[in-house]
PDB file of N, CA and C in Angstrom:
ATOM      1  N   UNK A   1       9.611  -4.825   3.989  1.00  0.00           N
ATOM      2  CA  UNK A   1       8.626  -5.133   4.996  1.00  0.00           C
ATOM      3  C   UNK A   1       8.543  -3.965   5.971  1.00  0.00           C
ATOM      4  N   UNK A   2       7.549  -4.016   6.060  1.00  0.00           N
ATOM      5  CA  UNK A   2       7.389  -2.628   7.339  1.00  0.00           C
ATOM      6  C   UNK A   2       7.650  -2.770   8.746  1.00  0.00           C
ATOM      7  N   UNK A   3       8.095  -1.955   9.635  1.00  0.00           N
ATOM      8  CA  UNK A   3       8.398  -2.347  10.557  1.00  0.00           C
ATOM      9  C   UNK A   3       7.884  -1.412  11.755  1.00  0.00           C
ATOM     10  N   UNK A   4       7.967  -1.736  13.088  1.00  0.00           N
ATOM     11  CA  UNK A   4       7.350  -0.832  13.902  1.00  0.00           C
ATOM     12  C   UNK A   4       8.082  -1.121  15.101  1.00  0.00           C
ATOM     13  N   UNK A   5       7.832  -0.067  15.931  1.00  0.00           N
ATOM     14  CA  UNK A   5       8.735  -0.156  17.269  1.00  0.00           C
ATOM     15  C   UNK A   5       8.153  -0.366  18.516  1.00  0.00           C
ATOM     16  N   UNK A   6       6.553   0.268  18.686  1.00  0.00           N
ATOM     17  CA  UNK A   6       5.691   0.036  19.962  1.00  0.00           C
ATOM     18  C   UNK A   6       4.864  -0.601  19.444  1.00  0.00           C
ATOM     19  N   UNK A   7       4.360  -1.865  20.160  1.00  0.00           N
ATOM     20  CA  UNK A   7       3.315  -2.298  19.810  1.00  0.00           C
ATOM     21  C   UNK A   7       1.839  -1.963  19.877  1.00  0.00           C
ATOM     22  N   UNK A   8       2.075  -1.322  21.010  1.00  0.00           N
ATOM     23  CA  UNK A   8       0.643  -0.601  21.264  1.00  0.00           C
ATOM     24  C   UNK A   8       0.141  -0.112  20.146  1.00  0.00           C
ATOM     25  N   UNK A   9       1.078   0.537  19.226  1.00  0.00           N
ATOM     26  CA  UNK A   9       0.284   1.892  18.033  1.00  0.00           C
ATOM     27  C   UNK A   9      -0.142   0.804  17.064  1.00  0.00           C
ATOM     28  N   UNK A  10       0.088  -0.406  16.937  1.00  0.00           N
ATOM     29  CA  UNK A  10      -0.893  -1.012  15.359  1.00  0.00           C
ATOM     30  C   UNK A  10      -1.395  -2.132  16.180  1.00  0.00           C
ATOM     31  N   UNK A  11      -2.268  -2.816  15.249  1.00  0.00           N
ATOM     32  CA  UNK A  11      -3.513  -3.616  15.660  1.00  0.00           C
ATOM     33  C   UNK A  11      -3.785  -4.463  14.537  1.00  0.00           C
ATOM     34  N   UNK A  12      -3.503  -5.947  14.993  1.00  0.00           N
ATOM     35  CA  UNK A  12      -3.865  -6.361  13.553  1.00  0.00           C
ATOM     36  C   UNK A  12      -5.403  -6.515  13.202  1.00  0.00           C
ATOM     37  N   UNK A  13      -6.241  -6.451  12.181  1.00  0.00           N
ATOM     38  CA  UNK A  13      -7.178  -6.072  11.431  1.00  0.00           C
ATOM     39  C   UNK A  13      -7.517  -7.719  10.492  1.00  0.00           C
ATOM     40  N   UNK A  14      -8.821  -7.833  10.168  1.00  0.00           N
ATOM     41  CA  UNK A  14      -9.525  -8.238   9.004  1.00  0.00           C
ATOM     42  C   UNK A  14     -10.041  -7.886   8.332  1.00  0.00           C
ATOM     43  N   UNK A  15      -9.952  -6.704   8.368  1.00  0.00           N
ATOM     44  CA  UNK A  15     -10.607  -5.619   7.374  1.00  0.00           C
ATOM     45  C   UNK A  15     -10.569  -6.001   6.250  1.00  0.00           C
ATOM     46  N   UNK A  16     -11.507  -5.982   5.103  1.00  0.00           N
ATOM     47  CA  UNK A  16     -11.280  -6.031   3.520  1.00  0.00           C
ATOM     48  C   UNK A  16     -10.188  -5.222   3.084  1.00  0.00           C
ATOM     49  N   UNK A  17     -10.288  -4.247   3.059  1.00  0.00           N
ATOM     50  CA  UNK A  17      -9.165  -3.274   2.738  1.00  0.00           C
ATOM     51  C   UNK A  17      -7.730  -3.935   2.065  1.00  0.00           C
ATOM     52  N   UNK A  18      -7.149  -4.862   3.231  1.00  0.00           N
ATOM     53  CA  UNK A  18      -5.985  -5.218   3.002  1.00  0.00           C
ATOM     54  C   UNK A  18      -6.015  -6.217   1.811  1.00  0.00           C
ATOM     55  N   UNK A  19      -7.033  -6.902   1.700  1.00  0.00           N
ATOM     56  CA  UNK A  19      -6.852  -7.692   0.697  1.00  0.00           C
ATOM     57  C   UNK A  19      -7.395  -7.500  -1.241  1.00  0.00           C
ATOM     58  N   UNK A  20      -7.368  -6.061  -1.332  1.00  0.00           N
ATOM     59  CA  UNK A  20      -7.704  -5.397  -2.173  1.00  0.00           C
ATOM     60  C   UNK A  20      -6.581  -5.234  -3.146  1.00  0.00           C
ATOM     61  N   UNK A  21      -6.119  -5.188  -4.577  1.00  0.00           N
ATOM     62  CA  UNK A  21      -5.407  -4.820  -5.043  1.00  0.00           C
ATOM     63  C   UNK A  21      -5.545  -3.954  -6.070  1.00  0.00           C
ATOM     64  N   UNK A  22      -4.590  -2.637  -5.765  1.00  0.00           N
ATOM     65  CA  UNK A  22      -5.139  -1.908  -6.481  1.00  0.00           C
ATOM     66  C   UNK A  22      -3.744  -1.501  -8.111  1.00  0.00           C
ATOM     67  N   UNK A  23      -4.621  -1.135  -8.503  1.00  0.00           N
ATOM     68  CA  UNK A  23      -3.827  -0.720 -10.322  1.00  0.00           C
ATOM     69  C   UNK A  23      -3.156   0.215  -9.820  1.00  0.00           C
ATOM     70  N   UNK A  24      -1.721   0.940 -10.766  1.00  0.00           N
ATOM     71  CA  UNK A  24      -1.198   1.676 -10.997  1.00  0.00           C
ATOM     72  C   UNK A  24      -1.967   3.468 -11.025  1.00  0.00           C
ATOM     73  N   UNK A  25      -1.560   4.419 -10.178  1.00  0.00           N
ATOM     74  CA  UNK A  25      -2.450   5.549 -10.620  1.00  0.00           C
ATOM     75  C   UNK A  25      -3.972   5.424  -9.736  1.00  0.00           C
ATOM     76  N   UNK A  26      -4.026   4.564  -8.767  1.00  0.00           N
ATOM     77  CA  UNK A  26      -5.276   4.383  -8.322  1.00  0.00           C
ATOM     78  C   UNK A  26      -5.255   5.823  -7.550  1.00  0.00           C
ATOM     79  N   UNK A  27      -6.914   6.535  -7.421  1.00  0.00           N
ATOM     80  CA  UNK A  27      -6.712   7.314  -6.052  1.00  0.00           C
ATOM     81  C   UNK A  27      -7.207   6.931  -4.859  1.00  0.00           C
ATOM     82  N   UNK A  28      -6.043   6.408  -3.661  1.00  0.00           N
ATOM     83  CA  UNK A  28      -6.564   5.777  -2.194  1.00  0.00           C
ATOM     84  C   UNK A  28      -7.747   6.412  -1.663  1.00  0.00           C
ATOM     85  N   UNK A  29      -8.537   5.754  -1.089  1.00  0.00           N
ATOM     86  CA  UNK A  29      -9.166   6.133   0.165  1.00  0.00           C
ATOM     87  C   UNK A  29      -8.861   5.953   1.225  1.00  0.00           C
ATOM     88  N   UNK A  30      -7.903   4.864   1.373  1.00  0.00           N
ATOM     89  CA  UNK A  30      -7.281   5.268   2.776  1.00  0.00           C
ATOM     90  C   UNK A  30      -5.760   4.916   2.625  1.00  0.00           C
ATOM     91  N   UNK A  31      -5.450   5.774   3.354  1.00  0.00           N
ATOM     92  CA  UNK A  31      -4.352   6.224   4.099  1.00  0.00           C
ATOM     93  C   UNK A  31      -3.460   5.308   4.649  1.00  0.00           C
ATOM     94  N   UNK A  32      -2.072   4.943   4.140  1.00  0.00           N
ATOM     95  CA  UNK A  32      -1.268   4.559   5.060  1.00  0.00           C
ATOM     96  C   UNK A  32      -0.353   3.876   3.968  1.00  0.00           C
ATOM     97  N   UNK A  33       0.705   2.296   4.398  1.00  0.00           N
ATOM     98  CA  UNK A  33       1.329   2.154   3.403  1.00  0.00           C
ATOM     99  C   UNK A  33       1.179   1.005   2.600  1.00  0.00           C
ATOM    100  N   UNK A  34       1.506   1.078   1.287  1.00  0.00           N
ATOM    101  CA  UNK A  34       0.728  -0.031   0.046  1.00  0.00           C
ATOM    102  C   UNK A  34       2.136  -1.283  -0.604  1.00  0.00           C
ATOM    103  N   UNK A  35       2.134  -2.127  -0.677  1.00  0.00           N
ATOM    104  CA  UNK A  35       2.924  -2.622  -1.066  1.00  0.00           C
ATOM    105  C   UNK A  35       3.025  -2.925  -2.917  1.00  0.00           C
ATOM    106  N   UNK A  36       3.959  -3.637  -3.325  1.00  0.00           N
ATOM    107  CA  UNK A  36       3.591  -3.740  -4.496  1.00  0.00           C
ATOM    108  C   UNK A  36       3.336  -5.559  -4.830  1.00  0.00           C
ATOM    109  N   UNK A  37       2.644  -5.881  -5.255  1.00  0.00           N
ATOM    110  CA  UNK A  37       2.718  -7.684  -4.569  1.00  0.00           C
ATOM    111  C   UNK A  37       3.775  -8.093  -5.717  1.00  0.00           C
ATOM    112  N   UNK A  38       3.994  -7.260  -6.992  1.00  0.00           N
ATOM    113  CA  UNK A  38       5.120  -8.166  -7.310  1.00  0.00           C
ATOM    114  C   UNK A  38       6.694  -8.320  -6.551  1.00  0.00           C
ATOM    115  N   UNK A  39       6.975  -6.978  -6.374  1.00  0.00           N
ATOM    116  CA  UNK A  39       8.640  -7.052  -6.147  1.00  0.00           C
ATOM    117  C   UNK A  39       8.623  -6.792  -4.813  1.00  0.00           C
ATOM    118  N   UNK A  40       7.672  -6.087  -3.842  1.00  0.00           N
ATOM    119  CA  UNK A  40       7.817  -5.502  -2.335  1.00  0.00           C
ATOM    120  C   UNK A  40       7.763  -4.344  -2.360  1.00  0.00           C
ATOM    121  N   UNK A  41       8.146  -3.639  -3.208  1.00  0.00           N
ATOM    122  CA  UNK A  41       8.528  -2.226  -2.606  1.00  0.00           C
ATOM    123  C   UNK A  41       7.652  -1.570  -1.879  1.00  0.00           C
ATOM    124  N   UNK A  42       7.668  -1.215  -0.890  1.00  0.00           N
ATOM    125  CA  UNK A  42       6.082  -0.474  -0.202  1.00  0.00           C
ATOM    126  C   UNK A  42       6.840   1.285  -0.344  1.00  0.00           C
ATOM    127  N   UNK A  43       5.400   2.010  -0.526  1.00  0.00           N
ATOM    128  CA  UNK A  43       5.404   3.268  -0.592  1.00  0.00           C
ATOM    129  C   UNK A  43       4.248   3.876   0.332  1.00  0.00           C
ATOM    130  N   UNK A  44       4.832   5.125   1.222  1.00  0.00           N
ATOM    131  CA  UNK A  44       2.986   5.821   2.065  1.00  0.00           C
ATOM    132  C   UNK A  44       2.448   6.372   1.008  1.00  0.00           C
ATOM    133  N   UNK A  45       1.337   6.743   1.375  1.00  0.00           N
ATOM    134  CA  UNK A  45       0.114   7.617   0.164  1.00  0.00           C
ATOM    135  C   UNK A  45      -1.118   7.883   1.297  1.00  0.00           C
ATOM    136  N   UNK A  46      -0.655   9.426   0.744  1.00  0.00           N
ATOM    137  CA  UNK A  46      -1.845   9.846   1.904  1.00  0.00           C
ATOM    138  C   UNK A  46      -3.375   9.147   1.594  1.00  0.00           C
ATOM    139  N   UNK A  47      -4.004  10.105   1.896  1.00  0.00           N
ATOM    140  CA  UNK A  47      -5.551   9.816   1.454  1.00  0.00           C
ATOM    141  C   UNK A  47      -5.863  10.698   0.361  1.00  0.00           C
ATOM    142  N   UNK A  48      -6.377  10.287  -0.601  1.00  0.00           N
ATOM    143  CA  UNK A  48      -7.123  10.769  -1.861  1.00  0.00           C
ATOM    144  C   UNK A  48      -5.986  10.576  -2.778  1.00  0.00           C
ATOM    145  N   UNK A  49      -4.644  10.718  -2.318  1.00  0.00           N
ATOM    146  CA  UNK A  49      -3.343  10.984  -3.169  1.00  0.00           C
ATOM    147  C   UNK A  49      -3.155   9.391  -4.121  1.00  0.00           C
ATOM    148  N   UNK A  50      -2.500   9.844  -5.234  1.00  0.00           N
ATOM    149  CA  UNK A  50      -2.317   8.427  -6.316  1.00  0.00           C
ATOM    150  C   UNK A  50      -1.710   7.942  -6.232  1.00  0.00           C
ATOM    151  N   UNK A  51      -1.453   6.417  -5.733  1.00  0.00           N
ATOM    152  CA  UNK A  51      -0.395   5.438  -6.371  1.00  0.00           C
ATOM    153  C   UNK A  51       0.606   5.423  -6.968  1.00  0.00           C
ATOM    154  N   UNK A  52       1.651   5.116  -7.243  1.00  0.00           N
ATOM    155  CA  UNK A  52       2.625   5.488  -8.285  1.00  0.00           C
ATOM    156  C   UNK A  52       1.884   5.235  -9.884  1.00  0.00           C
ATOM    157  N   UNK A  53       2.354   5.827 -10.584  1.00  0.00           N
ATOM    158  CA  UNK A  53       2.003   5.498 -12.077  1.00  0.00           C
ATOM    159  C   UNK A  53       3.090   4.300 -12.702  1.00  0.00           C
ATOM    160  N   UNK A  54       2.818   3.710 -13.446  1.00  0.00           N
ATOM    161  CA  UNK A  54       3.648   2.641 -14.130  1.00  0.00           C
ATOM    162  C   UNK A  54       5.173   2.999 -14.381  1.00  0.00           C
ATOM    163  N   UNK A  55       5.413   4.220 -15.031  1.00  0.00           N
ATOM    164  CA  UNK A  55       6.373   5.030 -15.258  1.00  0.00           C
ATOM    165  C   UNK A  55       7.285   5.438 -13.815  1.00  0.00           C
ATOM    166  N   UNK A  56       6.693   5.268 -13.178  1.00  0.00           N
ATOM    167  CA  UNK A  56       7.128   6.226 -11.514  1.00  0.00           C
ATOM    168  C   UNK A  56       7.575   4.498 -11.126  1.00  0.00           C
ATOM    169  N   UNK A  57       7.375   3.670 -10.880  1.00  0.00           N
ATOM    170  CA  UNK A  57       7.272   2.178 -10.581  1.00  0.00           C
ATOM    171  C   UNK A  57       7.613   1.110 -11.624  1.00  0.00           C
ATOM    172  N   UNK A  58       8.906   0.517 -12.098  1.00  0.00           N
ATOM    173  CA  UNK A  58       9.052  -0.402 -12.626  1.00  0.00           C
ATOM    174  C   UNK A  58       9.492  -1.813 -12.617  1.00  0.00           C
ATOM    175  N   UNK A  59       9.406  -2.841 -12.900  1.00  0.00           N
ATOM    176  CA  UNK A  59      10.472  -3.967 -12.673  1.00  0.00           C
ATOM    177  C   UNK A  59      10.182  -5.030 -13.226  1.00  0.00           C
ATOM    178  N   UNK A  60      11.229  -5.729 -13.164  1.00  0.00           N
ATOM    179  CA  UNK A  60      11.257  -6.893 -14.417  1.00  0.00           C
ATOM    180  C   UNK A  60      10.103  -7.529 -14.793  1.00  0.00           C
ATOM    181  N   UNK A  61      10.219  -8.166 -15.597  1.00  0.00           N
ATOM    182  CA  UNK A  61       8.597  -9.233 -15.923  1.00  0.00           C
ATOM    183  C   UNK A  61       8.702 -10.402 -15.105  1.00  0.00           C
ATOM    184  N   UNK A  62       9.733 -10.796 -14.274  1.00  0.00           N
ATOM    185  CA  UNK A  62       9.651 -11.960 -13.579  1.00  0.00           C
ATOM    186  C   UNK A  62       9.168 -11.712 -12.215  1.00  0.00           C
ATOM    187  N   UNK A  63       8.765 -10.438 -12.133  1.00  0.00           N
ATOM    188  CA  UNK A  63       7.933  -9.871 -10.610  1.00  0.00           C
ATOM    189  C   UNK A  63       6.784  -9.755 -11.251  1.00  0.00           C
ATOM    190  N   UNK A  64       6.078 -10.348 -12.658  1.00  0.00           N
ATOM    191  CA  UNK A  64       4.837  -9.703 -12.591  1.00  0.00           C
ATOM    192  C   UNK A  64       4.132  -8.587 -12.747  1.00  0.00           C
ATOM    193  N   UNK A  65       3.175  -8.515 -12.653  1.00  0.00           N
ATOM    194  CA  UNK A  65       2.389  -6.755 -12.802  1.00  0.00           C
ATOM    195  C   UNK A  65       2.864  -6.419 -12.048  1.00  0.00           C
ATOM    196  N   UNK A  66       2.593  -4.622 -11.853  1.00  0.00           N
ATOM    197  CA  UNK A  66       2.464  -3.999 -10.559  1.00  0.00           C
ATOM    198  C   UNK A  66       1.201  -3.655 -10.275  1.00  0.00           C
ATOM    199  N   UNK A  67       0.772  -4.005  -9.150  1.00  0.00           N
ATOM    200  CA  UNK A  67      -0.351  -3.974  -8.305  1.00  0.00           C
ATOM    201  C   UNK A  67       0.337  -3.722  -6.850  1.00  0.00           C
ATOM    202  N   UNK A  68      -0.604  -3.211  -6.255  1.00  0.00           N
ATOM    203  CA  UNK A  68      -0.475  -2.346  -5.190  1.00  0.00           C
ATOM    204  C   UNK A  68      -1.923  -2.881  -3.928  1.00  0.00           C
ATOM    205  N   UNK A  69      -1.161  -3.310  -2.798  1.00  0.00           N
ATOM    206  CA  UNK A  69      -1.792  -3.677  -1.949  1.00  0.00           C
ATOM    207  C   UNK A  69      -1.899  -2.922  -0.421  1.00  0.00           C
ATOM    208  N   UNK A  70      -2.511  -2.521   0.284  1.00  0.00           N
ATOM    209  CA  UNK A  70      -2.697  -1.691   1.676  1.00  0.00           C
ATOM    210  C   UNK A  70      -1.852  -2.762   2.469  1.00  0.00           C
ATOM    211  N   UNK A  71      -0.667  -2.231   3.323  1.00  0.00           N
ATOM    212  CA  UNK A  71      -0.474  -3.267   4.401  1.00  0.00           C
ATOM    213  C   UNK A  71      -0.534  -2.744   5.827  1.00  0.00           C
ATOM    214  N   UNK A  72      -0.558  -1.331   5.597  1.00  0.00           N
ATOM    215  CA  UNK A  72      -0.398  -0.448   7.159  1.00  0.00           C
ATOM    216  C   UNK A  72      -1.765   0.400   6.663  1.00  0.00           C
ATOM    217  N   UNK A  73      -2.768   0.483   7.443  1.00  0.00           N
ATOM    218  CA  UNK A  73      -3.863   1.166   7.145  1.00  0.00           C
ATOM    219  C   UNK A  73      -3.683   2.419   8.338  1.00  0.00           C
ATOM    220  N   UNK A  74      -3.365   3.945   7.928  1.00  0.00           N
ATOM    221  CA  UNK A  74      -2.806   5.181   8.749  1.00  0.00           C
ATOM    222  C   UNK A  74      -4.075   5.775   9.348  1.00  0.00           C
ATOM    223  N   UNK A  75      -4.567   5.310  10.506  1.00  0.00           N
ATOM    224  CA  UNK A  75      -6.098   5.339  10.400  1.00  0.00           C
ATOM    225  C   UNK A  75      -5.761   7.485  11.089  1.00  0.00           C
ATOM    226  N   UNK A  76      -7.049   8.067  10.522  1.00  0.00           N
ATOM    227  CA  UNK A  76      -7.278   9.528  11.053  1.00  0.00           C
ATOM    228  C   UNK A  76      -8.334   9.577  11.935  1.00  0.00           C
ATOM    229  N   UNK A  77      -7.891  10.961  12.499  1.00  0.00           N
ATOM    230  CA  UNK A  77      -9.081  11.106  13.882  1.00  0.00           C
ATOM    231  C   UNK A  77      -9.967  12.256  12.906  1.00  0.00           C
ATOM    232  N   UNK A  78      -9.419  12.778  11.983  1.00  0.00           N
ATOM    233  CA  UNK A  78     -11.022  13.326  11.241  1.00  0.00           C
ATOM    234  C   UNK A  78     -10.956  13.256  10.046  1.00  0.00           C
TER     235      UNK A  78
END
């Protein structure tokens, strides 16, 4: 789970974004950190940069696929 220390710096959101799941190898459009909805593991990924690949990311079949969800959106000033 992600965690943070000032509250001021995040904001919670309804944005679509978060509720998007994306495949293995995806390339983000935005920025910040993605979880995996089977097992947790969250990883950052900049912007444009890929997802882990299947190979890079594994785990049992009792977690399910891996899919990859936005939970911290790293917003930029340009």
């Amino acid at each position: 789970m992600a965690l943070y220390k000032r509250r001021p710096y995040v904001l919670d959101s309804d944005l679509a974004v978060f509720e998007v799941r994306h495949a293995p190898a995806t390339r983000v459009a935005n920025p910040g950190i993605y979880r995996c909805t089977g097992c947790g593991e969250e990883v950052p990924v900049a912007k444009g940069h890929l997802l882990p690949r299947g190979e890079q990311h594994e785990h049992g079949p009792e977690d399910g696929k891996v899919e990859w969800q936005l939970i911290v959106f790293a917003q930029q000033k340009r």
